[in-house]
Structure formats: structure tokens, C-alpha cells
Protein backbone atom coordinates (compact mmCIF):
# COMPACT_ATOMS: atom_id res chain seq x y z
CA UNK A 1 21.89 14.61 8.16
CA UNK A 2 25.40 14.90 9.39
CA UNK A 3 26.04 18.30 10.78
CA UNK A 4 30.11 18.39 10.97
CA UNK A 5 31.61 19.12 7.20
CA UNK A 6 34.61 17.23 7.98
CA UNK A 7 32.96 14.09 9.18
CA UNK A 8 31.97 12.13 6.05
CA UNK A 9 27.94 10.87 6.78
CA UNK A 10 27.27 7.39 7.80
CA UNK A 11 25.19 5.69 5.49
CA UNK A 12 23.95 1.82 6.01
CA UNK A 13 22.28 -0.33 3.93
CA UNK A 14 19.98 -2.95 5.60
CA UNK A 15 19.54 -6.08 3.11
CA UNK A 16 21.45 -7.02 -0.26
CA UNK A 17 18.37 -7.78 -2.24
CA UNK A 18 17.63 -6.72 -5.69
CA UNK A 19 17.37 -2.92 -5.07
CA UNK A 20 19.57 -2.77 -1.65
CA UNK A 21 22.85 -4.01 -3.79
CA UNK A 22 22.24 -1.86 -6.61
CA UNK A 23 21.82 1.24 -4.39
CA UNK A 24 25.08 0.09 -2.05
CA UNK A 25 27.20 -0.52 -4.60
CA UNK A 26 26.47 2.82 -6.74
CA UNK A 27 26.47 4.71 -3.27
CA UNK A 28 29.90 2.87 -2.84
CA UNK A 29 31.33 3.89 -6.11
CA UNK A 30 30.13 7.28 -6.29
CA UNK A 31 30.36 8.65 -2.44
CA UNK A 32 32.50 5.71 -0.51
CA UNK A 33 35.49 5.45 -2.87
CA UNK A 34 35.86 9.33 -2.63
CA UNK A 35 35.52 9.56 1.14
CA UNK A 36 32.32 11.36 0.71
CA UNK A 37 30.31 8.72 3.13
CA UNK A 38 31.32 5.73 5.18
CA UNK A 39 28.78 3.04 3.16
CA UNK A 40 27.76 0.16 4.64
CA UNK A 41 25.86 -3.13 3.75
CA UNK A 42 24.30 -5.59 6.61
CA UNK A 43 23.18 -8.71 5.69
CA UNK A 44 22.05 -11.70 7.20
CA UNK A 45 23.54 -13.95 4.38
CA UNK A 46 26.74 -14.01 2.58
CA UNK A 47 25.61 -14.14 -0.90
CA UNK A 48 23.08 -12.26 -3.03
CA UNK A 49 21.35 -13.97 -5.81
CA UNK A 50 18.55 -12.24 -8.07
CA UNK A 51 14.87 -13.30 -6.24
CA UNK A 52 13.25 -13.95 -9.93
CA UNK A 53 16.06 -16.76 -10.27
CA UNK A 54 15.30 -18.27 -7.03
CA UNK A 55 12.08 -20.98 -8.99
CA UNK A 56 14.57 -22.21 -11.41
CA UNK A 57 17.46 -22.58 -8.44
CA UNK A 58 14.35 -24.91 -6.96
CA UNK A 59 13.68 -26.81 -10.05
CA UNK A 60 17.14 -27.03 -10.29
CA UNK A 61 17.56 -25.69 -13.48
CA UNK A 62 19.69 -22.80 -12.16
CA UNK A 63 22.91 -23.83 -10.08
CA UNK A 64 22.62 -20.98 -7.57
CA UNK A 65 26.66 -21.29 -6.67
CA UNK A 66 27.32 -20.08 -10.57
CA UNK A 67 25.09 -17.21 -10.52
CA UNK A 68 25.33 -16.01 -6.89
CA UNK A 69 27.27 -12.55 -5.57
CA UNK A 70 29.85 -12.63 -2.78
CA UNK A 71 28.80 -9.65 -1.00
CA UNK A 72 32.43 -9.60 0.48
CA UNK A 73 33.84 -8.82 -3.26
CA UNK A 74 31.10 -6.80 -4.39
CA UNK A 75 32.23 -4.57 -1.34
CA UNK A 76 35.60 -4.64 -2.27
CA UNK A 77 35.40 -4.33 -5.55
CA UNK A 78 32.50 -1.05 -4.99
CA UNK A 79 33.94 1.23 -2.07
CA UNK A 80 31.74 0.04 0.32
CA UNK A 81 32.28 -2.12 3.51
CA UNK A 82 29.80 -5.43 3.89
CA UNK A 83 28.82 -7.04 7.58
CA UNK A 84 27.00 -10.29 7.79
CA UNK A 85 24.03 -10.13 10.66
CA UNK A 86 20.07 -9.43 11.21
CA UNK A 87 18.61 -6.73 12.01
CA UNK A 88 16.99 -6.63 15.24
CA UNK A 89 16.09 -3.30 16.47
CA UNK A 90 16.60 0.17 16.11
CA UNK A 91 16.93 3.22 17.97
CA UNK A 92 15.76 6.46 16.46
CA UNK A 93 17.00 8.29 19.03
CA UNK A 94 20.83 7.52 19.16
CA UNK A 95 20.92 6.75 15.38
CA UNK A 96 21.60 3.38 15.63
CA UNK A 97 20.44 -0.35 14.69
CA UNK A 98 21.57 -3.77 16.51
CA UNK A 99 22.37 -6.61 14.34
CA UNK A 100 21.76 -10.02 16.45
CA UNK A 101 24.45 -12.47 17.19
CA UNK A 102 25.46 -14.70 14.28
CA UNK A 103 25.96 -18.70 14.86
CA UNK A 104 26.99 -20.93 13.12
CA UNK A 105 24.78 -24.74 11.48
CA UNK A 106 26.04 -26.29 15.17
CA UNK A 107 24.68 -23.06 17.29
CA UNK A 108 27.25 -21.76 18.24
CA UNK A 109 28.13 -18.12 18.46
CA UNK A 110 30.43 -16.82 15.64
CA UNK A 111 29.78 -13.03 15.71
CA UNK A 112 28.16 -11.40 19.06
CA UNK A 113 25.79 -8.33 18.70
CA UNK A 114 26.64 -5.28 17.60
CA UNK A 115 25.15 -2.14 16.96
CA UNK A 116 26.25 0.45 13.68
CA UNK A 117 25.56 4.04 13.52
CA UNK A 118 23.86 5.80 11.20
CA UNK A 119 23.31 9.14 9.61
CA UNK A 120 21.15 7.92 6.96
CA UNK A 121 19.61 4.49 6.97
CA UNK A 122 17.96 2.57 3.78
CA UNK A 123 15.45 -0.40 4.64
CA UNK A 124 15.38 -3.12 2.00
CA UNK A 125 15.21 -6.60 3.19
CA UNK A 126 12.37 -7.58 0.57
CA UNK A 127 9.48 -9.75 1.86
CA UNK A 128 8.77 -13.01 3.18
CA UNK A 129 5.83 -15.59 1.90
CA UNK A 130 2.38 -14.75 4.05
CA UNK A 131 0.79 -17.80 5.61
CA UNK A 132 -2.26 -16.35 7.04
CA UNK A 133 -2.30 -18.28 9.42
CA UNK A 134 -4.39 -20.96 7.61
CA UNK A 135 -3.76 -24.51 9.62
CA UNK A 136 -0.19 -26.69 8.74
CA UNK A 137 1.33 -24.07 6.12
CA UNK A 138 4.51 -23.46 7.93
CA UNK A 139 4.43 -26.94 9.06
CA UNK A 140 4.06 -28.84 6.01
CA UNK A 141 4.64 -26.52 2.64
CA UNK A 142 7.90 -25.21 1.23
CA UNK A 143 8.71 -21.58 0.98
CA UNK A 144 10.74 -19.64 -2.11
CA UNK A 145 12.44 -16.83 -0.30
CA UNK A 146 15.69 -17.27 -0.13
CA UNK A 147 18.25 -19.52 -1.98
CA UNK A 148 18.68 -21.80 1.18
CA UNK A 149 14.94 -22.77 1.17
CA UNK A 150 15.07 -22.37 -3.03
CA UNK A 151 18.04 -25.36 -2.39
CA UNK A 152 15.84 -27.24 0.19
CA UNK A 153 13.40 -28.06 -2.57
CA UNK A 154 15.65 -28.86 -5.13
CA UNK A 155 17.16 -31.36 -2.69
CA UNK A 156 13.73 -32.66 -1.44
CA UNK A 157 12.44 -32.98 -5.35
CA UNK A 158 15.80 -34.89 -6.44
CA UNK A 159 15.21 -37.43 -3.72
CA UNK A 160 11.85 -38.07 -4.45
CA UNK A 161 12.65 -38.52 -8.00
CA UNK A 162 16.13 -41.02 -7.29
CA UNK A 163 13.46 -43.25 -4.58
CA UNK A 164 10.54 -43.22 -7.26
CA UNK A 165 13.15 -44.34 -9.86
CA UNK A 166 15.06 -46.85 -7.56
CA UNK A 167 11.45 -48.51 -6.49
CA UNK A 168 10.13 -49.08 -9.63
CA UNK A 169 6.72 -48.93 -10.60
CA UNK A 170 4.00 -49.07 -10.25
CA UNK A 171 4.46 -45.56 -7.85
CA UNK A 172 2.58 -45.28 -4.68
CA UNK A 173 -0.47 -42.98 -5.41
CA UNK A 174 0.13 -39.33 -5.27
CA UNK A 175 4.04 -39.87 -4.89
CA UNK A 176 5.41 -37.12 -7.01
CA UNK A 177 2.45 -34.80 -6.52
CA UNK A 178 3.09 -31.29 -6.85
CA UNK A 179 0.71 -28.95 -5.68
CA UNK A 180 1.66 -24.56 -5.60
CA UNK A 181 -0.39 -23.07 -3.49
CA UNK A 182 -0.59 -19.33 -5.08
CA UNK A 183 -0.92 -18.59 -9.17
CA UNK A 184 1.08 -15.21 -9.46
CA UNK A 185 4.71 -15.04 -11.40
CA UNK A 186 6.46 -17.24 -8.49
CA UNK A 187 3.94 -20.22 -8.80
CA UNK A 188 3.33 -19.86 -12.84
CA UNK A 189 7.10 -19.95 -13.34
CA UNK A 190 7.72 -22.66 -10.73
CA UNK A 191 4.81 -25.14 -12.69
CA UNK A 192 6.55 -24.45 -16.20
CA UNK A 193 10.28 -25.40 -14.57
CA UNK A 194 8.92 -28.83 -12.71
CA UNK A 195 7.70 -29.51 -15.87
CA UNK A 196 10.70 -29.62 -17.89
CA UNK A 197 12.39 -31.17 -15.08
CA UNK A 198 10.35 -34.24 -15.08
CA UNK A 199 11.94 -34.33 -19.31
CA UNK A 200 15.27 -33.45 -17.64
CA UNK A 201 15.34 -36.21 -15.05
CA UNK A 202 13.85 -38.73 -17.59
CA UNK A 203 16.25 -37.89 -20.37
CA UNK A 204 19.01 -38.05 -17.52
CA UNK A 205 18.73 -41.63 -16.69
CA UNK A 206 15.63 -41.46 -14.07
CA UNK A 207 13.89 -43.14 -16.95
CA UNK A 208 11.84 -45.20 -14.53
CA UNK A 209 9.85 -42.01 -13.65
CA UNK A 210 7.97 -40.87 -16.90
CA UNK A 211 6.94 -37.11 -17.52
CA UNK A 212 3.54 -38.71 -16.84
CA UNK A 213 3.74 -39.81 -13.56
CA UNK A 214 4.43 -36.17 -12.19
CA UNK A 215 1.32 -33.83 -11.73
CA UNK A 216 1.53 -30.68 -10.82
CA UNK A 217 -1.67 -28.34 -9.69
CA UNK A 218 -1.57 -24.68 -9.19
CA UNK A 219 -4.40 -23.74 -6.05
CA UNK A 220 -5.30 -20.03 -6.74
CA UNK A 221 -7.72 -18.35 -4.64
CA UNK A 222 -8.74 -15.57 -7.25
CA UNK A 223 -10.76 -16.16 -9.79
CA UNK A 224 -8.09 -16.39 -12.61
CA UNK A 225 -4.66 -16.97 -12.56
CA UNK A 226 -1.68 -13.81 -12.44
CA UNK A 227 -4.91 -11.78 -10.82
CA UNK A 228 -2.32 -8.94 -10.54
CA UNK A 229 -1.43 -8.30 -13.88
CA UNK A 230 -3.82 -7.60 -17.09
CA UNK A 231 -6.36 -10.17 -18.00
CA UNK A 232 -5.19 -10.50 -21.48
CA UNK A 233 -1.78 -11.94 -20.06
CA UNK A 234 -3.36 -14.40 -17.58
CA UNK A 235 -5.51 -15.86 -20.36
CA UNK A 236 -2.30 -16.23 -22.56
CA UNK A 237 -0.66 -18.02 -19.12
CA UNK A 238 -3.59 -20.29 -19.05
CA UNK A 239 -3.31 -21.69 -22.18
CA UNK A 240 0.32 -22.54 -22.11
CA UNK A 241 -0.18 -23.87 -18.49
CA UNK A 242 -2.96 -26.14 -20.29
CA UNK A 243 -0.63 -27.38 -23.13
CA UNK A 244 1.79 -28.43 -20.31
CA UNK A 245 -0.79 -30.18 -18.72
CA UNK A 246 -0.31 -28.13 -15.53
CA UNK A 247 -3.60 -28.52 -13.53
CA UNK A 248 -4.96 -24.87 -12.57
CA UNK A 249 -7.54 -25.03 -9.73
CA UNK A 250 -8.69 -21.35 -9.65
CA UNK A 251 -11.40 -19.24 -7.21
CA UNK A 252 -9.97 -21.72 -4.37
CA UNK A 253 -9.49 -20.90 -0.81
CA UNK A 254 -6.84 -23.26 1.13
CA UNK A 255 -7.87 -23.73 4.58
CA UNK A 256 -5.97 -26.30 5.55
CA UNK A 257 -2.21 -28.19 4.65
CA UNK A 258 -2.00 -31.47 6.52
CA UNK A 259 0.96 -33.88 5.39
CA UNK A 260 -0.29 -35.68 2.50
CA UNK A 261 -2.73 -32.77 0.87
CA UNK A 262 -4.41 -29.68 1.00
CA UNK A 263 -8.24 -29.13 1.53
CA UNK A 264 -10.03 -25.97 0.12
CA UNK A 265 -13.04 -24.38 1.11
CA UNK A 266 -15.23 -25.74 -1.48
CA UNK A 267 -14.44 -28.84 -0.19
CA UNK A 268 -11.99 -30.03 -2.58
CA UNK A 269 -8.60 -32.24 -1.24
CA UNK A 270 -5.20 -31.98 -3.19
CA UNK A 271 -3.02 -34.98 -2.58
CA UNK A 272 0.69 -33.70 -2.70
CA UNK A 273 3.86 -35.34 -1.53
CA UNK A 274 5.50 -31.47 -2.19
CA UNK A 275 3.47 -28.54 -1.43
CA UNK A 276 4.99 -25.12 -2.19
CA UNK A 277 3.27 -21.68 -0.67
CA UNK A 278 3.58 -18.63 -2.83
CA UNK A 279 0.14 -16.94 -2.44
CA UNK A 280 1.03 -13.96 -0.94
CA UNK A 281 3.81 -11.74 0.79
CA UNK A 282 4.51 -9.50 3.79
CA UNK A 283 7.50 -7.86 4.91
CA UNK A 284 9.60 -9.66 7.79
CA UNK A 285 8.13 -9.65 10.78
CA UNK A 286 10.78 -7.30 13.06
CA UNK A 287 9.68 -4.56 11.15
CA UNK A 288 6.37 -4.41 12.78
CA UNK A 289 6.10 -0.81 14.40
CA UNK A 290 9.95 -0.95 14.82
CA UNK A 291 10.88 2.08 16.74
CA UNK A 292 7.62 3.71 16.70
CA UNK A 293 7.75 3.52 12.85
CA UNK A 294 4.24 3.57 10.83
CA UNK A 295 4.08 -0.03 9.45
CA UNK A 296 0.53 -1.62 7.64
CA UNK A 297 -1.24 -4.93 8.28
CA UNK A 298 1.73 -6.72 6.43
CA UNK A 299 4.51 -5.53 8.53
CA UNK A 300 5.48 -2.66 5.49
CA UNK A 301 7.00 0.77 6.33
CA UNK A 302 5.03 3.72 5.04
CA UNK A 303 6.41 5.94 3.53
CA UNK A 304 6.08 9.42 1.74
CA UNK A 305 6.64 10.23 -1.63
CA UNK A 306 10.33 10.88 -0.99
CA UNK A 307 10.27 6.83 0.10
CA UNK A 308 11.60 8.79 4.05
CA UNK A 309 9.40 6.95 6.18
CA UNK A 310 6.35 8.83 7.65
CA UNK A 311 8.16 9.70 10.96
CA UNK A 312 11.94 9.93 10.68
CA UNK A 313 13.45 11.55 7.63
CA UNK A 314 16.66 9.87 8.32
CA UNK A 315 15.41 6.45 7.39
CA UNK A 316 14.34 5.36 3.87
CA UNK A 317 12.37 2.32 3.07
CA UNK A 318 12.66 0.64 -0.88
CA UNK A 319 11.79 -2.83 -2.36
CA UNK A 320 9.09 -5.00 -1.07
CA UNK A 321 9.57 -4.18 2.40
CA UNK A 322 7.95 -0.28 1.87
CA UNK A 323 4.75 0.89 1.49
CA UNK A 324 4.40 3.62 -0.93
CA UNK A 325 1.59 5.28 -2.68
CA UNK A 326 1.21 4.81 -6.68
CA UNK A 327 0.44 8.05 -8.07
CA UNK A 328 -2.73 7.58 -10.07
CA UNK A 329 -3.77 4.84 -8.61
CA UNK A 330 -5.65 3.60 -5.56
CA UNK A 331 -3.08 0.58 -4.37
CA UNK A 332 0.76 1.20 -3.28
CA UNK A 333 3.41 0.47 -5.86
CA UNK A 334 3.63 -3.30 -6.57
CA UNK A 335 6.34 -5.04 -5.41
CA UNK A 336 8.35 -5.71 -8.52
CA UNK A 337 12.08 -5.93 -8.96
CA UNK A 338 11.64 -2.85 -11.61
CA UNK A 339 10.46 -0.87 -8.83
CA UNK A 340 13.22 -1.94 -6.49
CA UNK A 341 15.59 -0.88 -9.11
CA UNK A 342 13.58 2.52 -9.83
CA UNK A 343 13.53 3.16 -5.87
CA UNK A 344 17.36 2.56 -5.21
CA UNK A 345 17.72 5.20 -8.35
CA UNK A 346 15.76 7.61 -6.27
CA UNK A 347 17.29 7.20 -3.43
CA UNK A 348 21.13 7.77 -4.27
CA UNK A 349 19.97 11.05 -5.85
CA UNK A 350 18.08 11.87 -3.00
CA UNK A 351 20.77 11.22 -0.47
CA UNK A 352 23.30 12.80 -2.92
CA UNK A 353 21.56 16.08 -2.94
CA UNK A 354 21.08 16.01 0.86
CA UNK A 355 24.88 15.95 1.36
CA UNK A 356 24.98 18.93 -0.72
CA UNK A 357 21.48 21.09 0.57
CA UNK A 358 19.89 20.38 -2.50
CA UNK A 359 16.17 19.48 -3.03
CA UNK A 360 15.65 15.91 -2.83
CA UNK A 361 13.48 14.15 -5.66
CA UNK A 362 9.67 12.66 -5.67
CA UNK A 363 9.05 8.75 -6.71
CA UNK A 364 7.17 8.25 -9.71
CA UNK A 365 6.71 4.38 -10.20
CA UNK A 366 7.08 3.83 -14.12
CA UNK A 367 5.36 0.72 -15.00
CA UNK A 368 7.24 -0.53 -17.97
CA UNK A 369 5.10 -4.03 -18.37
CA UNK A 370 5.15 -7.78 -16.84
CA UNK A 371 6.95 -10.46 -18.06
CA UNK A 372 5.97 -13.96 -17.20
CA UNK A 373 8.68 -17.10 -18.10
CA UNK A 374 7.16 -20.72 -18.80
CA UNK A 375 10.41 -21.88 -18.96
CA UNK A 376 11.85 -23.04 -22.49
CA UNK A 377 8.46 -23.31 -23.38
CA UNK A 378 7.16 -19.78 -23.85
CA UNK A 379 7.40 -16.36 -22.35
CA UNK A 380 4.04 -14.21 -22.23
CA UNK A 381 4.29 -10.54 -21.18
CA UNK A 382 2.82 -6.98 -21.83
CA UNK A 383 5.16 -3.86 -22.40
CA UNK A 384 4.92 -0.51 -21.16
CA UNK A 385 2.53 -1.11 -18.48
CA UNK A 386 -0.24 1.72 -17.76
CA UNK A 387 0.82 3.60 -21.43
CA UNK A 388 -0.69 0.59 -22.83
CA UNK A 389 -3.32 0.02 -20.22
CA UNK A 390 -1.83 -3.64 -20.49
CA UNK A 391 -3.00 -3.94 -23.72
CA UNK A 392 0.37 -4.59 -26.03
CA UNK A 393 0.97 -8.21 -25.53
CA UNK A 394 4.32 -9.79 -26.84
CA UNK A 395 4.65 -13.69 -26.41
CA UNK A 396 7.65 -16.09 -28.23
CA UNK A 397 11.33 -15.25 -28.40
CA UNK A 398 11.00 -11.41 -28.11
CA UNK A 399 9.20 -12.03 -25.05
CA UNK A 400 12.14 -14.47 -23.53
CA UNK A 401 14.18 -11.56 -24.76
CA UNK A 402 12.97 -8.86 -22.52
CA UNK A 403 12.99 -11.07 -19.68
CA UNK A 404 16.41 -12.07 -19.88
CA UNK A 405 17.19 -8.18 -20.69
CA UNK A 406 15.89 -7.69 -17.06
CA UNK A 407 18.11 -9.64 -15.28
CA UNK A 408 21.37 -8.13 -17.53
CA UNK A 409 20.11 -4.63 -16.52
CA UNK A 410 20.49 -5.46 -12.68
CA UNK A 411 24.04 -7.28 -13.19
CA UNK A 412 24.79 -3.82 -15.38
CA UNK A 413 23.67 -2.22 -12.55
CA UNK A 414 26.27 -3.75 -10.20
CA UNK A 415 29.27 -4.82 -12.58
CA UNK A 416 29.42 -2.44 -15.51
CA UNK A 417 28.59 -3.91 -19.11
CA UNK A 418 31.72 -4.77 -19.97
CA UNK A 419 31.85 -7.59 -17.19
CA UNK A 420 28.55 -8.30 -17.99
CA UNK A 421 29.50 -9.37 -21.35
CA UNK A 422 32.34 -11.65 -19.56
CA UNK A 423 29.91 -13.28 -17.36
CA UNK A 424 27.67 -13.93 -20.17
CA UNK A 425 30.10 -15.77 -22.57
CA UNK A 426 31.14 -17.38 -19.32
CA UNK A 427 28.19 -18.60 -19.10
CA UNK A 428 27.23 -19.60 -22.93
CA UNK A 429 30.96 -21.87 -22.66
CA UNK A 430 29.99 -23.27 -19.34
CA UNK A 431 26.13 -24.77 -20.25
CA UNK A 432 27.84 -26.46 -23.07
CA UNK A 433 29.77 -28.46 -21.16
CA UNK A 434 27.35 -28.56 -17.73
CA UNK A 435 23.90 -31.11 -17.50
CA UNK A 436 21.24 -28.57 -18.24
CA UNK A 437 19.79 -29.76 -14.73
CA UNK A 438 21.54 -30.16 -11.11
CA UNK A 439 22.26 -33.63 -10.76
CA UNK A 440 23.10 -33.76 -6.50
């Protein structure tokens, strides 16, 4: 806590994901536009786009230049400053963390390292995809974590579909094989999008690559698909997956990727031209006992109740990056983008009432229900999470509902409704004159 009353506290924000933004820009508004706190945001990108999105920028379905957030003009526009690097390191002692050099696509240096001081410091650079460490993952599958690798598959699935077309048939066997290795929300969604892309594309003048000539497999090593999230929901997922002729290979281990397929431990092969990875998740891996810091087996920081990290009271940890304990339960809170949003809540309060010797707040994670999209096709989901037990199931248009009511709560969150409403007519006038697909 800052000790001098006429020094306003330092407060910086380590990653612009889902609950980092929110929690910057209200911090911003609220304490940074008054000259109540110096706020910062450091970020290794320039842009911020909402993770859910990031399977339809893939598919293509989403242009990820109309949707994105110029962290430069959310800054501007939200009393806080924004710096573009990567956390490195960070030392507990001195307050401060070093943000590595930034280059630019030919190498070279465009920003050197610097270090920012701190008085209070938020963690929240989200998670990465966990490999672990079965044989030619990171070698030969495609990762969905952020919009530059979400791009790289759109690109690689374009070409494949423009050589397949230009070639004519018959295809080579297994050309525009599809196989997602990993059958939670990421993977389902993913399936349903691919799908309507190979209508899309056909409907688009690819019309020498049918809907037909696509497969696409979901490899899920639990026993059922979503095995996160109520039963009743992942049987309702199965049965649209079926309809869209989506092949689900459940209670199947990968244990190895080569180039042209992947092999599972009952012996099974998978040929795939693309191969996706979304089975699992761990936090980046510089965050791995960083500064002494208590950290689990996937590279979390722990934290207490408060979400200050076990050791240092000065640094906060929120999103999928932090470990904290569901009350109730025996497993941490999931990592959801309605707990990154709940977290960021909790933290502004509690770093507003430290400013002012106040008692800072407890998290309680609310569980308000999952949502899962299939794409045009359907939307299956169950409300109010553990007040339910799961059990109230909504599928259909009120289902697509609430999960486009999701995303408008987090651009609430950092806009205000009444530009909210802008973007969204903006966006209404703008599909009716755009392909419903990226074309390049």
C-alpha cells in the first residue's frame, strides 16, 4: 500500500484479457481520471478481442479486425495509460516487474526492456493450451489462444479449401480432415463453426468441395463430451454434434500427433490434414514460482480468498491464470469468463477500500450456468449453475440469447450501454452488406 497521502498509488495491470480490461478500464475511470492512482495496462499485444470469439475468428466466421479493442483508445478513452510488452520477471522486493524487449515480424528491437513500479499489482494474462507433453503436439497441431494463432487457422483452412477446389476431384484421401483434439466449449464450438463453413465455402463459389467431403472428429479423453459441465447438457451437445454429422471419439487418450494423424491409446489412428489441440489449459509458463510466489502443477498463482496471492498482499491474481478455492466445493473456481468478470469486480472494490483503510471483500464465485454455441445451429446451456444443481436446461433461441447477452455484458462493462447499442446496429448494417464468411 502506498504510505505517502500525496503520492497517488501505482497500480498495474498485467494482461488485457477478458477480466484484466474490465478491471483497468473501471480502475481508470473511477481512480485514474481523478488522480486517485497512476493505472496502468501491460500487454504483450496491441489489441484485445473477447477469448469465447476467438473459434469463430478461426472458422472465419468472425472478422477479428471488426470486433477487436485498440488498447491504445480504450486507455485514452478510460483514464488509464496502456504499454505494449511481456512480462518477464518480478521483484517483490523493490516493487517492480520487467517487461522484455519488444521486436518487431523482422527481429528487430522496437522497444528495449523496461521495468514499471508498482504499489499494487493485478495478474491476469489468462492461460495457454496444455500439451502434456504427449509426442508432436506443438509440432504438428494448431492452438486457439490468441487471435494471431485463431488467424493462422483461418488462413491454413481457406487454403486448403481454394487447392481442394482448384484440383478437382476426386480429393486425395483425408485432405480436408479435421480432427479437435479436446471436447470442452472450445472444441464443441469449433466442430459446429467448420461445419457451417464447409455450407459457407460451398455456397461461396468453392462448389467443387461439397459439405461432404469435410469430416470433422472431436478426440475426447473423458468418457463423454463437455466432462466439465452437467451431464444433462453434454447429452443435449451430443445429439446436435450427431445431427451435424460431427464424429465424437470419446474415453480416448492421444499419445501421439505425427503429420498426417493422431494415434490414441486404444490403438485407434485419426487421419487429419488440420489438427487443433484444445484439451486442456495451464497458465503461461513465466509464472512458474515467479518471485518465490506459490504456483500449482499448471503454472497458476494461489491465492487466498481475497484473490492476494498466498505470499505478497500487494499482488492479486484473477482470470485463468489464479488458483482460487470454490467455496463449497472440492476443485478451484473454473476458469470461465463469468468468473473473470466476477474477480475484476472484487478486486476494484478491494483495492478501492485499501486506498481508504477499509476492509477489503471475500470472493464468492456465483455460478450463474454454461452456455454452449453450435453455431447457427443450436445453443444448449443450463442457467443458474449450482441453484439448479445443473438441472434447468434451456436449448433454441433463448439459449442463443443468453449467450450473446454474455458477450454485451463485457462490452457494457468497458464502453457503457449506450455505445454498446452503437456498436450493435453497427454491426446489424454492416453483416448485411459483408459475406457472412472471411473470404482472404
Amino acid at each position: 500500500m502506498a504510505t505517502a497521502s500525496t503520492t497517488p498509488p501505482k497500480i498495474v495491470v498485467v494482461g488485457g484479457g477478458a477480466g484484466g480490461l474490465e478491471l483497468v478500464t473501471k480502475l481508470g475511470r473511477k481512480l485514474g481520471r481523478k488522480g486517485k492512482a497512476e493505472v496502468t495496462l501491460v500487454d504483450s499485444t496491441h489489441t484485445h478481442i473477447w477469448k469465447p470469439l476467438l473459434h469463430e475468428v478461426a472458422a472465419g466466421t468472425l472478422d477479428s479486425h471488426e470486433d477487436e479493442i485498440e488498447y491504445l483508445s480504450q486507455a485514452k478513452c478510460s483514464g488509464f495509460r496502456f504499454r505494449l510488452g511481456r512480462m518477464e520477471s518480478l521483484d517483490r522486493v523493490n516493487k517492480q516487474i520487467t517487461v522484455a524487449p519488444t521486436k518487431d515480424q523482422e527481429g528487430v528491437e522496437i522497444i528495449p526492456q523496461r521495468t514499471f513500479d508498482y504499489d499494487y499489482l493485478i495478474i491476469s494474462v489468462g492461460s495457454i493450451s496444455h500439451d502434456f507433453n504427449i509426442k508432436g503436439v506443438k509440432e504438428h497441431c494448431l492452438f486457439l489462444d490468441t487471435t494471431k494463432q485463431a488467424e493462422a487457422f483461418q488462413r491454413k483452412l481457406l487454403q486448403s479449401y481454394v487447392r481442394a477446389h482448384t484440383q478437382g476431384k476426386p480429393l486425395d484421401q483425408g485432405q480436408l480432415d479435421i480432427a479437435i483434439v479436446g471436447a470442452g466449449a472450445t472444441g464443441i464450438e469449433l466442430s459446429a463453426q467448420l461445419h457451417e463453413v464447409s455450407h459457407l465455402l460451398n455456397a461461396y463459389g468453392l462448389d467443387e468441395v461439397a459439405p461432404a467431403d469435410v469430416n470433422i472428429s472431436i478426440i475426447e479423453a473423458a468418457k463423454r463430451v463437455l466432462p466439465g459441465l452437467p451431464e444433462n447438457l453434454s447429452e443435449s451437445t451430443e445429439k446436435e454434434l450427431e445431427k451435424l454429422g460431427v464424429n465424437l471419439l470419446t474415453d480416448e487418450r492421444v499419445v501421439e500427433v505425427t503429420e498426417t494423424e493422431i494415434k490414441t491409446e486404444s490403438g485407434k489412428v485419426i487421419p487429419a490434414a488440420i489438427k487443433v489441440w484444445a484439451a486442456g489449459i495451464k497458465a503461461p509458463e513465466f509464472l512458474k514460482d515467479i518471485a518465490g510466489l506459490e504456483t500449482n502443477w499448471m503454472n497458476q498463482l494461489v491465492v487466498k480468498q481475497t484473490l492476494q496471492t498466498t505470499l505478497d498482499d500487494d499482488i492479486y491474481a484473477i482470470g485463468d491464470c489464479c488458483a482460487c478455492k470454490w467455496q463449497g466445493h472440492d476443485e478451484n473456481v473454473p476458469p470461465r469468463a463469468q468468473a473473470a468478470h466476477q474477480m475484476a469486480s472484487l478486486v476494484f472494490k478491494s483495492i478501492k477500500n485499501r486506498m481508504t483503510d477499509k476492509e477489503i471483500p471475500d470472493y464468492h464465485y456465483h455460478d450463474y450456468g454454461s452456455l454452449v454455441s453450435l453455431g447457427k445451429y443450436s445453443t444448449v446451456g443450463n442457467m443458474m449453475g449450482n441453484l439448479s444443481k445443473g438441472s434447468l436446461m434451456i436449448e433454441g433461441s433463448l439459449a442463443r440469447l443468453m449467450y450473446l447477452s454474455l458477450y454485451k455484458m463485457h462490452q457494457v462493462a468497458l464502453f457503457g450501454p449506450f455505445r454498446v447499442a452503437m456498436l450493435t446496429l453497427s454491426h446489424i448494417f454492416r453483416r448485411s452488406v459483408h459475406p457472412n464468411i472471411k473470404l482472404h
